[in-house]
PDB file of N, CA and C in Angstrom:
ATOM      1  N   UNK A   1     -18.239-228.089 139.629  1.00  0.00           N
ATOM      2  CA  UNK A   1     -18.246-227.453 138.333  1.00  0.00           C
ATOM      3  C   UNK A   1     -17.761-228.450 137.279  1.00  0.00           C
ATOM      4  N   UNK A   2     -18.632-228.652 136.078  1.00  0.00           N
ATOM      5  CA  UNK A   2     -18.350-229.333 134.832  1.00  0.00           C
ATOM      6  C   UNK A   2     -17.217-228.666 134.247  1.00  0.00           C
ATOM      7  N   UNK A   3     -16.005-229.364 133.366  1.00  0.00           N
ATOM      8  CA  UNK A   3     -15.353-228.966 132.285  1.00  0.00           C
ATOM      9  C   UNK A   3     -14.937-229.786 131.742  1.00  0.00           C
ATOM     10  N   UNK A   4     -15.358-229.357 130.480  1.00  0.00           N
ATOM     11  CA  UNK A   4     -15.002-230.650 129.668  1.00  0.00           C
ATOM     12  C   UNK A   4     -13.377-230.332 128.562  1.00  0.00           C
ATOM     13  N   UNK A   5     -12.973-231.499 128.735  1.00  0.00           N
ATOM     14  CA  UNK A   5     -11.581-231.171 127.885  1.00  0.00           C
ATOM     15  C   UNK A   5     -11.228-231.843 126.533  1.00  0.00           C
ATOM     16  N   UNK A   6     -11.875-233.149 126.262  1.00  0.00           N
ATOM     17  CA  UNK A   6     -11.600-234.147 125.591  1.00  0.00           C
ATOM     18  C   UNK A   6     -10.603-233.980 124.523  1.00  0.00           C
ATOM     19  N   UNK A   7      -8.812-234.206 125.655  1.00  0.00           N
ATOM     20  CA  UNK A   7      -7.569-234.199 125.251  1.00  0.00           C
ATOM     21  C   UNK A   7      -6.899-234.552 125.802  1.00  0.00           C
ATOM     22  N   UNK A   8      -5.570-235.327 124.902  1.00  0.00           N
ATOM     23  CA  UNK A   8      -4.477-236.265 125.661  1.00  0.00           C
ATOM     24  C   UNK A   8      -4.148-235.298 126.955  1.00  0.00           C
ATOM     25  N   UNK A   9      -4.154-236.192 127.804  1.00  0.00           N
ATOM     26  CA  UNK A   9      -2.949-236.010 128.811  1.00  0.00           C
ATOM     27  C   UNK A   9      -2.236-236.753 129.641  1.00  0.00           C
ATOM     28  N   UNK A  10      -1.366-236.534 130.579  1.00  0.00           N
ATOM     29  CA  UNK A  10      -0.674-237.310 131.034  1.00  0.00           C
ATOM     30  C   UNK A  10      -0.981-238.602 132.111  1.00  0.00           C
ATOM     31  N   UNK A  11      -0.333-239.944 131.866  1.00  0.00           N
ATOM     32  CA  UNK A  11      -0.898-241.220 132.015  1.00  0.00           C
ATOM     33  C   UNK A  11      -1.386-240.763 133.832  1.00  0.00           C
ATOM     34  N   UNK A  12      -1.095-239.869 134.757  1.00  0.00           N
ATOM     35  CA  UNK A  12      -1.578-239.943 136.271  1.00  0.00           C
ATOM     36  C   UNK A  12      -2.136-238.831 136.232  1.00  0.00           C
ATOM     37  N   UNK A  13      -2.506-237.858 135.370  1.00  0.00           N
ATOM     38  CA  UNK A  13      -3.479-236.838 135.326  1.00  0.00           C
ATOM     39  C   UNK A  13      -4.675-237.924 136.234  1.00  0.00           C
ATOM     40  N   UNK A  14      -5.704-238.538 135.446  1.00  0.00           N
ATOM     41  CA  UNK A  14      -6.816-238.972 136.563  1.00  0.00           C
ATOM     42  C   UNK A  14      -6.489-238.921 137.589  1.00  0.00           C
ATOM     43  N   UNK A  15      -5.618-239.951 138.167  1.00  0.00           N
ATOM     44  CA  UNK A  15      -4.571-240.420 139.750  1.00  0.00           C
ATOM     45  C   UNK A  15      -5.414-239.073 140.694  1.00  0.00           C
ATOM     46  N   UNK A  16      -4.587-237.608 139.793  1.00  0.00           N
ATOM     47  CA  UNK A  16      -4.362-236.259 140.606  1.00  0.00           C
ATOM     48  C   UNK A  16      -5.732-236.239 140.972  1.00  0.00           C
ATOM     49  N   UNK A  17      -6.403-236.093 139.810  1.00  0.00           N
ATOM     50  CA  UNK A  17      -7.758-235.567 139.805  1.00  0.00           C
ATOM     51  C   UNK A  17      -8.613-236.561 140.940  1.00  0.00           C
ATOM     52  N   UNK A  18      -8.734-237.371 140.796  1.00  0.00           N
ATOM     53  CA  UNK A  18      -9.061-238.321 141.826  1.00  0.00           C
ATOM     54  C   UNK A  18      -8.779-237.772 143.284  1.00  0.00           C
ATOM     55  N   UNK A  19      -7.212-237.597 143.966  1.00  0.00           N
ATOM     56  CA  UNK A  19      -6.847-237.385 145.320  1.00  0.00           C
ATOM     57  C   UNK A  19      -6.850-235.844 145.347  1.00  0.00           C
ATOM     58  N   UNK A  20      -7.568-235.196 144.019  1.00  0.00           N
ATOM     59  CA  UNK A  20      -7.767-234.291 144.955  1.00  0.00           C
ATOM     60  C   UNK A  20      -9.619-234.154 145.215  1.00  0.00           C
ATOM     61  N   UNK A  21     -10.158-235.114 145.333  1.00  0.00           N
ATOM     62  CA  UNK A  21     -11.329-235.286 145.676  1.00  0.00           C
ATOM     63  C   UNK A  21     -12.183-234.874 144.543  1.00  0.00           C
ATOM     64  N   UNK A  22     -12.131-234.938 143.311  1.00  0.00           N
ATOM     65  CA  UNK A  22     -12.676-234.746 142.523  1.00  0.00           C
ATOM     66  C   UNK A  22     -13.041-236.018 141.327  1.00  0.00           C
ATOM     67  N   UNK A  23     -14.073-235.718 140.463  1.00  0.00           N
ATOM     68  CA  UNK A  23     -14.481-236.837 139.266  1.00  0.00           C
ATOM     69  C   UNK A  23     -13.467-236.556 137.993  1.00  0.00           C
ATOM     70  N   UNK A  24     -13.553-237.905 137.117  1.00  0.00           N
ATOM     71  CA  UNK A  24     -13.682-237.525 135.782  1.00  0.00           C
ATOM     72  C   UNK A  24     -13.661-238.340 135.174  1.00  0.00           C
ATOM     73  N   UNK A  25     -13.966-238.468 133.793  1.00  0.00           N
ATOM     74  CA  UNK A  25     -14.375-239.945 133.086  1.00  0.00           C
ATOM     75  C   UNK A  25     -12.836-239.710 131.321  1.00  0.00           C
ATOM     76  N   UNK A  26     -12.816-240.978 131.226  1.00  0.00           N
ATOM     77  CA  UNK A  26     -11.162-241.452 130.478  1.00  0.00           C
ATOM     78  C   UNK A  26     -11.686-242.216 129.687  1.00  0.00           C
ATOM     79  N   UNK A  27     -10.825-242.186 128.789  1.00  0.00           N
ATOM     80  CA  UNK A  27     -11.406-243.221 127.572  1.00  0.00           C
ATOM     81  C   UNK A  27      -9.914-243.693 126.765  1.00  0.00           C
ATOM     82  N   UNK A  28     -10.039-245.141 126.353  1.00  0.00           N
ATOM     83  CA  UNK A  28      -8.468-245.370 125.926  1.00  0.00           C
ATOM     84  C   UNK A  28      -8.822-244.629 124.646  1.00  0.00           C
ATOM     85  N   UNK A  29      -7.897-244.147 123.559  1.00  0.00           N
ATOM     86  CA  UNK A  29      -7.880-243.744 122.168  1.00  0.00           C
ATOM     87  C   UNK A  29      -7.375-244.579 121.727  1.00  0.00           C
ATOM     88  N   UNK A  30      -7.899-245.188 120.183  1.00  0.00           N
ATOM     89  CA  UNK A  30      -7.330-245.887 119.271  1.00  0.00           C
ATOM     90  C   UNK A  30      -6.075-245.770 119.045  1.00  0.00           C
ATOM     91  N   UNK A  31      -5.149-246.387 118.304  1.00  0.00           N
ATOM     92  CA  UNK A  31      -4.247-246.029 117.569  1.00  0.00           C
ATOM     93  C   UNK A  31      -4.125-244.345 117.103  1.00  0.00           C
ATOM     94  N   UNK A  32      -4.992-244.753 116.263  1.00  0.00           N
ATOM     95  CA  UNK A  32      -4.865-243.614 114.797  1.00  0.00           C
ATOM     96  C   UNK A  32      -5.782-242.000 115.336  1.00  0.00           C
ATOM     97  N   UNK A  33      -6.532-242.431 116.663  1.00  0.00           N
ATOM     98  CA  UNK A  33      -6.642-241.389 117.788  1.00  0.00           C
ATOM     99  C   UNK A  33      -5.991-241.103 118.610  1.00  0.00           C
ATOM    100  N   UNK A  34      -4.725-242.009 119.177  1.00  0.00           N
ATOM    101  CA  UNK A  34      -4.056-240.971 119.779  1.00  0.00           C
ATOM    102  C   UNK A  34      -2.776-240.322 118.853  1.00  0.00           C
ATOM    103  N   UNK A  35      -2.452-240.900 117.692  1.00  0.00           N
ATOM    104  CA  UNK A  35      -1.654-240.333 116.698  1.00  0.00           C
ATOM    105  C   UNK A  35      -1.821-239.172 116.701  1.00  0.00           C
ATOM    106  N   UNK A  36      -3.204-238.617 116.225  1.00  0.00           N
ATOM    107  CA  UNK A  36      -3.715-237.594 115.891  1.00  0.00           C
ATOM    108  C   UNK A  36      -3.656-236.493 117.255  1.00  0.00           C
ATOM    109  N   UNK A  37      -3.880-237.058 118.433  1.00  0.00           N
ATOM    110  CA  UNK A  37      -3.752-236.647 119.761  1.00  0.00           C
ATOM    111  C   UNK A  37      -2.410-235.646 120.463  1.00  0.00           C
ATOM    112  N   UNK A  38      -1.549-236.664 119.535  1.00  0.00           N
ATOM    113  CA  UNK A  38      -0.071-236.363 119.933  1.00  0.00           C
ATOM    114  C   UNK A  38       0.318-234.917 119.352  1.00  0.00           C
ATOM    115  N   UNK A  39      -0.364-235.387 118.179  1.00  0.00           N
ATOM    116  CA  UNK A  39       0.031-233.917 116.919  1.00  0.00           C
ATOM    117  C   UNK A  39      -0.354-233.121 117.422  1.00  0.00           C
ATOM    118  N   UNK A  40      -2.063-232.764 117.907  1.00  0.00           N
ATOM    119  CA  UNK A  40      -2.702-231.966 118.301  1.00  0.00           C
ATOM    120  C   UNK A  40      -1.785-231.347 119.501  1.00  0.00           C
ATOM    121  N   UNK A  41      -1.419-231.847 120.612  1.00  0.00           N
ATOM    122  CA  UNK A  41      -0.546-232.112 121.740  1.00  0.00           C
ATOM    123  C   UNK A  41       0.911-231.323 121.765  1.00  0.00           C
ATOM    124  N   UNK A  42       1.165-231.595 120.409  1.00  0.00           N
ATOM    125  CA  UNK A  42       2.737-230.711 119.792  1.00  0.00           C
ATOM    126  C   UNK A  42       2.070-229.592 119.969  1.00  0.00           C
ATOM    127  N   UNK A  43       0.860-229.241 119.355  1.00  0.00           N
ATOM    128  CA  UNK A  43       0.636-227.460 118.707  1.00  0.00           C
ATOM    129  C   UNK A  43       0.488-226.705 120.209  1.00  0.00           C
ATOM    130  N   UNK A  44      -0.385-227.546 121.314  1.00  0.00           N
ATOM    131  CA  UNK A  44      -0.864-226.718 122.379  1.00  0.00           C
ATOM    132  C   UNK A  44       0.400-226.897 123.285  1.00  0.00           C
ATOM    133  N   UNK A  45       1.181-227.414 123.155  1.00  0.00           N
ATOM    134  CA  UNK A  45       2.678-227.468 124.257  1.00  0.00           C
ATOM    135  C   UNK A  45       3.343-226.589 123.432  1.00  0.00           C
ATOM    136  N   UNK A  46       3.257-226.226 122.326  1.00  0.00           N
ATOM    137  CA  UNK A  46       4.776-225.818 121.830  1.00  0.00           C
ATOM    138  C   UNK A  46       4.434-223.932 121.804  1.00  0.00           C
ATOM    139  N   UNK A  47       2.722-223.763 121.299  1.00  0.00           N
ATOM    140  CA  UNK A  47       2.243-222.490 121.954  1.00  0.00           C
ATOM    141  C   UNK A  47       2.091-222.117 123.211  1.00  0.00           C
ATOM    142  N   UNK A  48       1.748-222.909 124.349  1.00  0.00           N
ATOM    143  CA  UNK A  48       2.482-222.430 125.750  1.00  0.00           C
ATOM    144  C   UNK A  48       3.454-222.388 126.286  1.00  0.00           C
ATOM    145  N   UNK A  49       4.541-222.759 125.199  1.00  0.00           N
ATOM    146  CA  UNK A  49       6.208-222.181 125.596  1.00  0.00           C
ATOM    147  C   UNK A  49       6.003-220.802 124.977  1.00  0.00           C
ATOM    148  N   UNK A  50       5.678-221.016 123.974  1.00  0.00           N
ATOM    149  CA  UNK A  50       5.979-219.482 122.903  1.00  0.00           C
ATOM    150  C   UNK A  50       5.107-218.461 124.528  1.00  0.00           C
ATOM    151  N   UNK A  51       4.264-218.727 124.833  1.00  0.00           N
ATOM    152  CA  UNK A  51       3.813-217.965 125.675  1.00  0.00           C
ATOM    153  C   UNK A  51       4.163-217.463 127.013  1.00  0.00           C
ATOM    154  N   UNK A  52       5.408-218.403 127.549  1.00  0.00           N
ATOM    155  CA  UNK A  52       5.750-218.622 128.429  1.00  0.00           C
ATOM    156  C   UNK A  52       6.093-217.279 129.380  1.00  0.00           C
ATOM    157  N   UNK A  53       5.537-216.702 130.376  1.00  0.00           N
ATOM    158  CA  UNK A  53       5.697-215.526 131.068  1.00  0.00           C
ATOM    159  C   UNK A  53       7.591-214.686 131.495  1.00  0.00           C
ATOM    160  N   UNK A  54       8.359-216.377 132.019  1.00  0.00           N
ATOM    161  CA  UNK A  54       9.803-215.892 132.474  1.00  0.00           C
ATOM    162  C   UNK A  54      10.130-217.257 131.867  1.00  0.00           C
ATOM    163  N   UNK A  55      11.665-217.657 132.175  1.00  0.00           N
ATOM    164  CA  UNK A  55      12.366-218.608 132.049  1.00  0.00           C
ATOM    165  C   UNK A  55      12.207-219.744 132.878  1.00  0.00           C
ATOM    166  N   UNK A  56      11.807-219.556 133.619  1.00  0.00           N
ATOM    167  CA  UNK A  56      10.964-220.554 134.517  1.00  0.00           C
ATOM    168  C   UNK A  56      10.375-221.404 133.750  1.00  0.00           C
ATOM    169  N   UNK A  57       9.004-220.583 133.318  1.00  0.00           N
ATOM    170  CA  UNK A  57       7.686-221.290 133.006  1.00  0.00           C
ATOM    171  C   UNK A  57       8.104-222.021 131.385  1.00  0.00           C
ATOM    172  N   UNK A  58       9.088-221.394 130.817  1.00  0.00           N
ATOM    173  CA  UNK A  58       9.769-221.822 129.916  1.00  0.00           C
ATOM    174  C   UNK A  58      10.131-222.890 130.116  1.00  0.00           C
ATOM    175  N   UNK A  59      11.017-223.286 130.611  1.00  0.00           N
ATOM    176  CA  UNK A  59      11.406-224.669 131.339  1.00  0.00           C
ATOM    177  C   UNK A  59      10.820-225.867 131.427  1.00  0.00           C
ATOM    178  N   UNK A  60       9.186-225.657 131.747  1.00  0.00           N
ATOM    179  CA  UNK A  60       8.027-226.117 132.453  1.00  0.00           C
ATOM    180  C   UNK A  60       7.802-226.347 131.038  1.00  0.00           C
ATOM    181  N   UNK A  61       7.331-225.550 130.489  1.00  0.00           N
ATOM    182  CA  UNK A  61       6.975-225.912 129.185  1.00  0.00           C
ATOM    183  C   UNK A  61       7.777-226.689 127.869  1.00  0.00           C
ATOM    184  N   UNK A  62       8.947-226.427 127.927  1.00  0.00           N
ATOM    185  CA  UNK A  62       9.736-226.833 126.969  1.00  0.00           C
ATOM    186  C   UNK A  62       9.838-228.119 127.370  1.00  0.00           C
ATOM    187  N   UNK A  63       9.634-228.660 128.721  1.00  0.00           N
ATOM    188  CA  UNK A  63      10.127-229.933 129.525  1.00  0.00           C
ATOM    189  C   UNK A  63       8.609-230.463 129.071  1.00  0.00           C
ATOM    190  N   UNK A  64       7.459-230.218 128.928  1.00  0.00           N
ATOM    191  CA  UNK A  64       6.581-230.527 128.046  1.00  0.00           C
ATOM    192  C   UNK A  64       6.702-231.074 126.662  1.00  0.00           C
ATOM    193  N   UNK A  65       7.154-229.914 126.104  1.00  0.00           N
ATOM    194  CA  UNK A  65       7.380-230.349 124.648  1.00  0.00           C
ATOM    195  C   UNK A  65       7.718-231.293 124.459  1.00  0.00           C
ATOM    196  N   UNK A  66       8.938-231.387 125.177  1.00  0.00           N
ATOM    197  CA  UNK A  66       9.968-232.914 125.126  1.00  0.00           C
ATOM    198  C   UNK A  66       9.313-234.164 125.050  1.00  0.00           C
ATOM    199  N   UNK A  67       8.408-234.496 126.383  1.00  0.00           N
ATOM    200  CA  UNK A  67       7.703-235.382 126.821  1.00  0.00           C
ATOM    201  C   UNK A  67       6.723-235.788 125.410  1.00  0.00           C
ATOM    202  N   UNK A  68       5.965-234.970 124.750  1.00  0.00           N
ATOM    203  CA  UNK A  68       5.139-235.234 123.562  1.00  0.00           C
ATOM    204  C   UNK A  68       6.299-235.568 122.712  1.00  0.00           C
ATOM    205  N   UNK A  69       7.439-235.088 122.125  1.00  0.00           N
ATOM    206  CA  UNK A  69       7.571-235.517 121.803  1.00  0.00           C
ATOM    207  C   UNK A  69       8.806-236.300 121.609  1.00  0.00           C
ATOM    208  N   UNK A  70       9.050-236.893 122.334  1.00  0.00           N
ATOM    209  CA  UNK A  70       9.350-238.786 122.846  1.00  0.00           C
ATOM    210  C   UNK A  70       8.349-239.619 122.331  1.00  0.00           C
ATOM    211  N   UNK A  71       7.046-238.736 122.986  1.00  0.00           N
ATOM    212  CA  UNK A  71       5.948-240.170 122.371  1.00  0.00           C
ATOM    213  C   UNK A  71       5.433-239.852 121.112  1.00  0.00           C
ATOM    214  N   UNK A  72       5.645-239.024 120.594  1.00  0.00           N
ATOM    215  CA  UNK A  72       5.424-239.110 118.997  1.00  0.00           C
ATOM    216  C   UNK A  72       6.831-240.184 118.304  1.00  0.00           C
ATOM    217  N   UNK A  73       8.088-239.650 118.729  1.00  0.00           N
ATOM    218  CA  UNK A  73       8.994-240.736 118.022  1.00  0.00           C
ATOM    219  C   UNK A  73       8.982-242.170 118.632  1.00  0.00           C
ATOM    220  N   UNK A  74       8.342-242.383 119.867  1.00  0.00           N
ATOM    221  CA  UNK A  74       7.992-244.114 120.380  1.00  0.00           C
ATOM    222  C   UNK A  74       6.923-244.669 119.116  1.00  0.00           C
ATOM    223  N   UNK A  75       6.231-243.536 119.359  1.00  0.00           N
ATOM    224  CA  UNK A  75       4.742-244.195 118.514  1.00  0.00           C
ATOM    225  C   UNK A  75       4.761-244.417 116.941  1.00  0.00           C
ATOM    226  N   UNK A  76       5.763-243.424 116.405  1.00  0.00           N
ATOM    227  CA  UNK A  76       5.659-243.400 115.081  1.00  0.00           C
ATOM    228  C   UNK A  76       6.535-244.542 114.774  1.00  0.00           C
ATOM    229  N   UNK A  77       7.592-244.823 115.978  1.00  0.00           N
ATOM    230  CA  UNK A  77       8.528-245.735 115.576  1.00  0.00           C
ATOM    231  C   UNK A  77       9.630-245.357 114.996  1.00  0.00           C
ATOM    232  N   UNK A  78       9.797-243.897 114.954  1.00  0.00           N
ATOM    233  CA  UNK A  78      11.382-243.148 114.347  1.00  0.00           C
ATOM    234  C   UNK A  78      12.507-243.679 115.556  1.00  0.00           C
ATOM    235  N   UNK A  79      13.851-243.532 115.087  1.00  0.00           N
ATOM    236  CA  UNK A  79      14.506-243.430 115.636  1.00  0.00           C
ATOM    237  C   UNK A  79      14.987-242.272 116.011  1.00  0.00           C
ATOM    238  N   UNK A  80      15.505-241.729 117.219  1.00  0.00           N
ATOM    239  CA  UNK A  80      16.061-240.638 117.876  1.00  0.00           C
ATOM    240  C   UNK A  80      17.138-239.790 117.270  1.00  0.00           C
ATOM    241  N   UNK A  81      18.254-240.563 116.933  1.00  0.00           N
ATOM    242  CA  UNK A  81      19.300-240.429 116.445  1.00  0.00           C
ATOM    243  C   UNK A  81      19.023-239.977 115.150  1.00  0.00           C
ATOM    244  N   UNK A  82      17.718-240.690 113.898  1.00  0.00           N
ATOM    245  CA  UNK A  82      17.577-240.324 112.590  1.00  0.00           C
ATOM    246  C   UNK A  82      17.083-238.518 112.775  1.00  0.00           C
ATOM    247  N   UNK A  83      16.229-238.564 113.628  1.00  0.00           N
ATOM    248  CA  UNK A  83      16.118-237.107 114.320  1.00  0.00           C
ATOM    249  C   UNK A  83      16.637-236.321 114.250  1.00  0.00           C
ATOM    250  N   UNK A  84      17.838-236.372 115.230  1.00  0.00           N
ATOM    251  CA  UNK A  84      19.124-236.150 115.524  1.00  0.00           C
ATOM    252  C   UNK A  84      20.125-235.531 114.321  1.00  0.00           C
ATOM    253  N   UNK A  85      20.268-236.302 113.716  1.00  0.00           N
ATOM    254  CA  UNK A  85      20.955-236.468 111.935  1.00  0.00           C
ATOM    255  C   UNK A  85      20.686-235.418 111.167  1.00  0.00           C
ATOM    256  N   UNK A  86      19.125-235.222 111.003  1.00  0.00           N
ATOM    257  CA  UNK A  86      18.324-234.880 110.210  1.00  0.00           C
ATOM    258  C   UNK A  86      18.438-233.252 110.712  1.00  0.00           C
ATOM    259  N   UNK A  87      18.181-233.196 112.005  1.00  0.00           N
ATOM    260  CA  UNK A  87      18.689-231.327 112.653  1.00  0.00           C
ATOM    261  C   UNK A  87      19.802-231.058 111.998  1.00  0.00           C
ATOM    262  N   UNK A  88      20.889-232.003 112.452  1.00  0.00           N
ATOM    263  CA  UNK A  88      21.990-231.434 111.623  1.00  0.00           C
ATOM    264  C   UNK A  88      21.772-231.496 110.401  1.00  0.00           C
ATOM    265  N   UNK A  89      21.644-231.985 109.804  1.00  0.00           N
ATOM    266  CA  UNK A  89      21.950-232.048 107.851  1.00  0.00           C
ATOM    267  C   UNK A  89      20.787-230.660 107.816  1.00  0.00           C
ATOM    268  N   UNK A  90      19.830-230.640 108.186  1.00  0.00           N
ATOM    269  CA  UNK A  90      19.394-229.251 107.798  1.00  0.00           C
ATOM    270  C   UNK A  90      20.136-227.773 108.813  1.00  0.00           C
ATOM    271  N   UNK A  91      20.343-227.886 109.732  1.00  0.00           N
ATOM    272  CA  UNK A  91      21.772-227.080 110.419  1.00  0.00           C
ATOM    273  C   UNK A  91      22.571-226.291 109.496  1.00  0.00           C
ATOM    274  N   UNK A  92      23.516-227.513 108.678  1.00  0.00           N
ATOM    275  CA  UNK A  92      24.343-227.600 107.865  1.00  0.00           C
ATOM    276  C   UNK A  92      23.776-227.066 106.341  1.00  0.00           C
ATOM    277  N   UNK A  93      22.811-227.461 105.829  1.00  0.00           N
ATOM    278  CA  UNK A  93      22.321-226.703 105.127  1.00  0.00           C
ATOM    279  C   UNK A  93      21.733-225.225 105.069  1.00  0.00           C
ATOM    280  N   UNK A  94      20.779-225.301 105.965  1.00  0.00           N
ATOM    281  CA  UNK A  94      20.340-223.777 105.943  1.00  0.00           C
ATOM    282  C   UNK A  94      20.417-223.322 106.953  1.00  0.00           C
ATOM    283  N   UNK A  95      21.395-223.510 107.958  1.00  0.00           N
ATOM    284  CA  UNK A  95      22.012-222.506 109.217  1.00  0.00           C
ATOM    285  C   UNK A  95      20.970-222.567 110.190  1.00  0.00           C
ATOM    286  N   UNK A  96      21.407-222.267 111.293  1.00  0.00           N
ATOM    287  CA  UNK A  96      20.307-222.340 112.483  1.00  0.00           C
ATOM    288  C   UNK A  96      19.762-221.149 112.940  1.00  0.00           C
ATOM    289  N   UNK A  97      19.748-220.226 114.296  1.00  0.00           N
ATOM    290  CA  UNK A  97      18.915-219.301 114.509  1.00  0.00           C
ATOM    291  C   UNK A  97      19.994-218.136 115.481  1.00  0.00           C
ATOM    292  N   UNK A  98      21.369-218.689 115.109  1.00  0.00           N
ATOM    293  CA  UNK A  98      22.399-217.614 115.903  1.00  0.00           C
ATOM    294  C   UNK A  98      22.046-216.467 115.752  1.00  0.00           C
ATOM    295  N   UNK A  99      22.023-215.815 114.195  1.00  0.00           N
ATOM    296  CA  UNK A  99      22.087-214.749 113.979  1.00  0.00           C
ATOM    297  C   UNK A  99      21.185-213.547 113.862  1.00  0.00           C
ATOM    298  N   UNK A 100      19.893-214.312 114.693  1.00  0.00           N
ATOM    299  CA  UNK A 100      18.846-213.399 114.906  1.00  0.00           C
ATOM    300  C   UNK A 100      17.937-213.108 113.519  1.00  0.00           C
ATOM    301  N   UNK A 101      18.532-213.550 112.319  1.00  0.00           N
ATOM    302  CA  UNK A 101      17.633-213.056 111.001  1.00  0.00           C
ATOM    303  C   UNK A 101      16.450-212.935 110.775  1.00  0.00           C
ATOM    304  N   UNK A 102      15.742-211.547 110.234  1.00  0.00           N
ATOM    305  CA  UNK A 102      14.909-211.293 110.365  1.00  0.00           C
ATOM    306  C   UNK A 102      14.126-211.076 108.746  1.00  0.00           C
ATOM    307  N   UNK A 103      13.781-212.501 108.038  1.00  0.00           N
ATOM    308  CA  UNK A 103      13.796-211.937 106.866  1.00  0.00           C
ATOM    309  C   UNK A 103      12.308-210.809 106.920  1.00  0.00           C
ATOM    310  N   UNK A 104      12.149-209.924 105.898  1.00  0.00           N
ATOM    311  CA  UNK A 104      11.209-208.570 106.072  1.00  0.00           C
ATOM    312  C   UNK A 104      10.495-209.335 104.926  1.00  0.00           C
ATOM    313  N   UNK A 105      10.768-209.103 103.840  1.00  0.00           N
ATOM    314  CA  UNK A 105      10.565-209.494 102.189  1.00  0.00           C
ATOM    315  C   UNK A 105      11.106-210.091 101.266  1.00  0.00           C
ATOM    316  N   UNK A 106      10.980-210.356 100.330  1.00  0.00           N
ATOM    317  CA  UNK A 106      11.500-210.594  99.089  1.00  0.00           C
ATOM    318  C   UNK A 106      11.086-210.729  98.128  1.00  0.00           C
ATOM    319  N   UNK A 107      11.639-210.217  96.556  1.00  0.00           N
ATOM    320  CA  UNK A 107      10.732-209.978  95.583  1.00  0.00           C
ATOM    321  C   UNK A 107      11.258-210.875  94.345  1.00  0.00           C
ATOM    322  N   UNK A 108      10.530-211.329  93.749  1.00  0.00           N
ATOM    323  CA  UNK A 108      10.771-211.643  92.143  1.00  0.00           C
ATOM    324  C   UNK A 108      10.698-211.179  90.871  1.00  0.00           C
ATOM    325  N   UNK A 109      11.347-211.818  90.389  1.00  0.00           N
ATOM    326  CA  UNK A 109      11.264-210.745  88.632  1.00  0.00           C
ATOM    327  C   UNK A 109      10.017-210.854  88.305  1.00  0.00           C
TER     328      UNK A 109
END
């Protein structure tokens, strides 16, 4: 059976696909294609946590997320720590997600 995916994945994905007796064809991406790859990569990892069935698969997934993105801050060339910084100073500014808030609305004059 054909399926076609044409999307990043992980550097021994083929490897698998291979021993488990199966085809598939790879292509390196440019630069500024796998940039774009990575991003794409954030949205579909970070919606199969949101989806995630138990805490388990959560895990699985969030341990995903991570992995993308490492290689978004390798690739872009950020530092970790500026990252890091930057959670907090917005933390510190507009509070994090303790308190469950649920804004409904809000109106203007």
């Amino acid at each position: 059976m054909f399926q076609e995916y044409n999307k990043l994945v992980r550097d021994r994905i083929p490897e698998i696909i291979h021993k488990a007796g199966n085809e598939c064809e790879v292509v390196t991406m440019s630069p500024d294609e796998y940039k774009q790859a990575l991003r794409d990569k954030l949205i579909e990892e970070a919606q199969e946590a949101a989806g995630a069935a138990n805490s388990q698969d959560l895990v699985k997934e969030l341990a995903d997320l991570y992995e993308v993105i490492d290689a978004v801050i390798l690739t872009y060339g950020i530092e970790r720590e500026s990252v890091l910084a930057e959670q907090n100073r917005r933390r510190s500014e507009r509070g994090g997600f303790e308190q469950r808030i649920k804004l409904r609305w809000t109106k203007s004059p």
